[in-house]
Protein backbone atom coordinates (compact mmCIF):
# COMPACT_ATOMS: atom_id res chain seq x y z
CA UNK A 1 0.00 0.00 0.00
CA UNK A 2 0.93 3.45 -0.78
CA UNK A 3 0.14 6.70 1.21
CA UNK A 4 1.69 9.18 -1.19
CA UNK A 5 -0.45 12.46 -1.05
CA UNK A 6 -3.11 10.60 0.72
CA UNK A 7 -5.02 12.99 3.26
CA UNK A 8 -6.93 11.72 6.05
CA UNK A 9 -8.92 13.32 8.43
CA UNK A 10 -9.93 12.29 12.15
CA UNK A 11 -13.18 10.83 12.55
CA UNK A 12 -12.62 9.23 16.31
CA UNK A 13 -10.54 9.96 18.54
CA UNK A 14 -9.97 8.51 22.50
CA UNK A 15 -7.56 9.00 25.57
CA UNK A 16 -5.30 11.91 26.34
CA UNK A 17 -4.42 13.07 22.81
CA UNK A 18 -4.26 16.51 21.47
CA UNK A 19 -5.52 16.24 17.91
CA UNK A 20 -9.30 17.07 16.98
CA UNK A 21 -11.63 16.72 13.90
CA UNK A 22 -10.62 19.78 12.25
CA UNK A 23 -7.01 18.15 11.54
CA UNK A 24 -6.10 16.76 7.98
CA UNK A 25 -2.60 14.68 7.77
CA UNK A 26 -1.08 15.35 4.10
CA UNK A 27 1.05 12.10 4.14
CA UNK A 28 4.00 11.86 2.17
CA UNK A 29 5.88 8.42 1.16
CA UNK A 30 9.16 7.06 -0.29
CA UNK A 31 9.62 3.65 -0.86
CA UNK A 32 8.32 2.50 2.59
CA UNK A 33 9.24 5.23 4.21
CA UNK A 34 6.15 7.64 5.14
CA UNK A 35 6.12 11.28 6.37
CA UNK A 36 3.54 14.27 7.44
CA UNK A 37 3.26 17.74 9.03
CA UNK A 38 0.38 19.07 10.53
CA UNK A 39 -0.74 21.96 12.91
CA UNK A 40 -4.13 22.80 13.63
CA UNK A 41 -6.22 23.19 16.76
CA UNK A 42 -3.84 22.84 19.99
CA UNK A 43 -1.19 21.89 18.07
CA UNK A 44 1.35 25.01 16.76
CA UNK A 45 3.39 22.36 15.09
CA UNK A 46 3.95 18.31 14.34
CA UNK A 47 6.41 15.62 12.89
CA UNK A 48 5.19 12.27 11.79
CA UNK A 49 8.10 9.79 10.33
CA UNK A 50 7.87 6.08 10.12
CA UNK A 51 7.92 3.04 7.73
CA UNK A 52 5.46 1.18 6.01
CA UNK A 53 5.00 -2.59 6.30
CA UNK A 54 3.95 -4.95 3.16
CA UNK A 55 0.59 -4.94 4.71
CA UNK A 56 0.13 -1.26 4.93
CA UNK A 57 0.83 -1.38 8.30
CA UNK A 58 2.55 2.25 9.65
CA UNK A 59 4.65 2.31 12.51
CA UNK A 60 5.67 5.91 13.28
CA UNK A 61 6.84 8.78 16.19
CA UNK A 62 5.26 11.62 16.24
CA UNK A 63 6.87 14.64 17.91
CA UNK A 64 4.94 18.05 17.87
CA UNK A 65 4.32 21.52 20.30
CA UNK A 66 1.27 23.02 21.43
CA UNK A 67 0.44 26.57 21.78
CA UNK A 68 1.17 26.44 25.37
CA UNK A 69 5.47 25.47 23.91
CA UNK A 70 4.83 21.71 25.35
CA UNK A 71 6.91 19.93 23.32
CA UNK A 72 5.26 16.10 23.34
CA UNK A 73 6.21 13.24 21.59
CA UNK A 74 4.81 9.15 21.08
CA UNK A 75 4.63 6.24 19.47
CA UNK A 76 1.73 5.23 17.51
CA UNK A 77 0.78 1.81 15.52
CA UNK A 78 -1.92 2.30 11.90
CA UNK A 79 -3.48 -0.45 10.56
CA UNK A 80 -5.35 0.41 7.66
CA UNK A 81 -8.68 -0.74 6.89
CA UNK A 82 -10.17 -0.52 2.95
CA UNK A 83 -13.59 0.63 2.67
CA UNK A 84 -16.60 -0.28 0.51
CA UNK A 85 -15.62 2.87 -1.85
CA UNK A 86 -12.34 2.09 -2.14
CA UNK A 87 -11.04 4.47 0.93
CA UNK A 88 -8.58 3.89 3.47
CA UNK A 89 -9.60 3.96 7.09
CA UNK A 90 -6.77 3.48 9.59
CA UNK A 91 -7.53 2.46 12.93
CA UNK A 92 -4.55 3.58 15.04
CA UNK A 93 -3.12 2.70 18.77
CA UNK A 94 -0.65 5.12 20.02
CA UNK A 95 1.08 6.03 23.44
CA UNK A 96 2.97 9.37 24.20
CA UNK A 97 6.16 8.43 25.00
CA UNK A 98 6.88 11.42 27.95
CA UNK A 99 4.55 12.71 30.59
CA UNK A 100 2.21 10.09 31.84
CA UNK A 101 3.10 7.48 28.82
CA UNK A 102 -1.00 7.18 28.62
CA UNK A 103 -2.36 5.57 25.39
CA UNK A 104 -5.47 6.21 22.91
CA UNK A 105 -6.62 5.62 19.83
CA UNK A 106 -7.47 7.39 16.64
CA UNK A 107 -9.72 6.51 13.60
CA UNK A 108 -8.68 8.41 10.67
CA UNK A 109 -10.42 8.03 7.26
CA UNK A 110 -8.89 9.12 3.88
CA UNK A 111 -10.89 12.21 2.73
């Protein structure tokens, strides 16, 4: 699977996470390695960089800042789901990897 200038949007999103449903990750991929920036909502800036697996699987860290100069960072794992129209939904389970290490999950759907 390829994610090249694939943008997805949150639909769901649980835990202690600081993305919302106005965000839209613009990913970016070479070979298996995949890539995005985003900003929006609490967020003044992010970094997503990982690899993808045969099965479309993404394993990535994410590192960003909020408006307040946190700096936070995590690890998160996609696994993508293909819809009925042909979309991608990815169903991910991430952790931040400072602070209180808590874990959520996100639903993102290709837009």
């Amino acid at each position: 699977m390829n994610y090249h200038n694939k943008k997805f949007k949150v639909v769901e999103t649980s835990g202690s996470g600081e993305i919302a449903g106005d965000f839209i990750f613009h990913y970016q991929q070479e070979g298996d390695v995949l890539s995005c920036s985003y900003s929006g909502g609490d967020i003044k800036e992010g970094m997503i960089v990982g690899s993808v697996d045969e099965e479309g699987i993404i394993t990535f860290t994410y590192r960003q800042v909020n408006w307040k100069g946190l700096e936070r960072s995590g690890i998160c794992v996609s696994t993508p789901e293909i819809l009925k129209d042909g979309r991608v939904r990815l169903h991910e389970q991430w952790r931040w990897t400072d602070g209180d290490q808590s874990a959520g999950t996100t639903v993102l759907e290709e837009c």
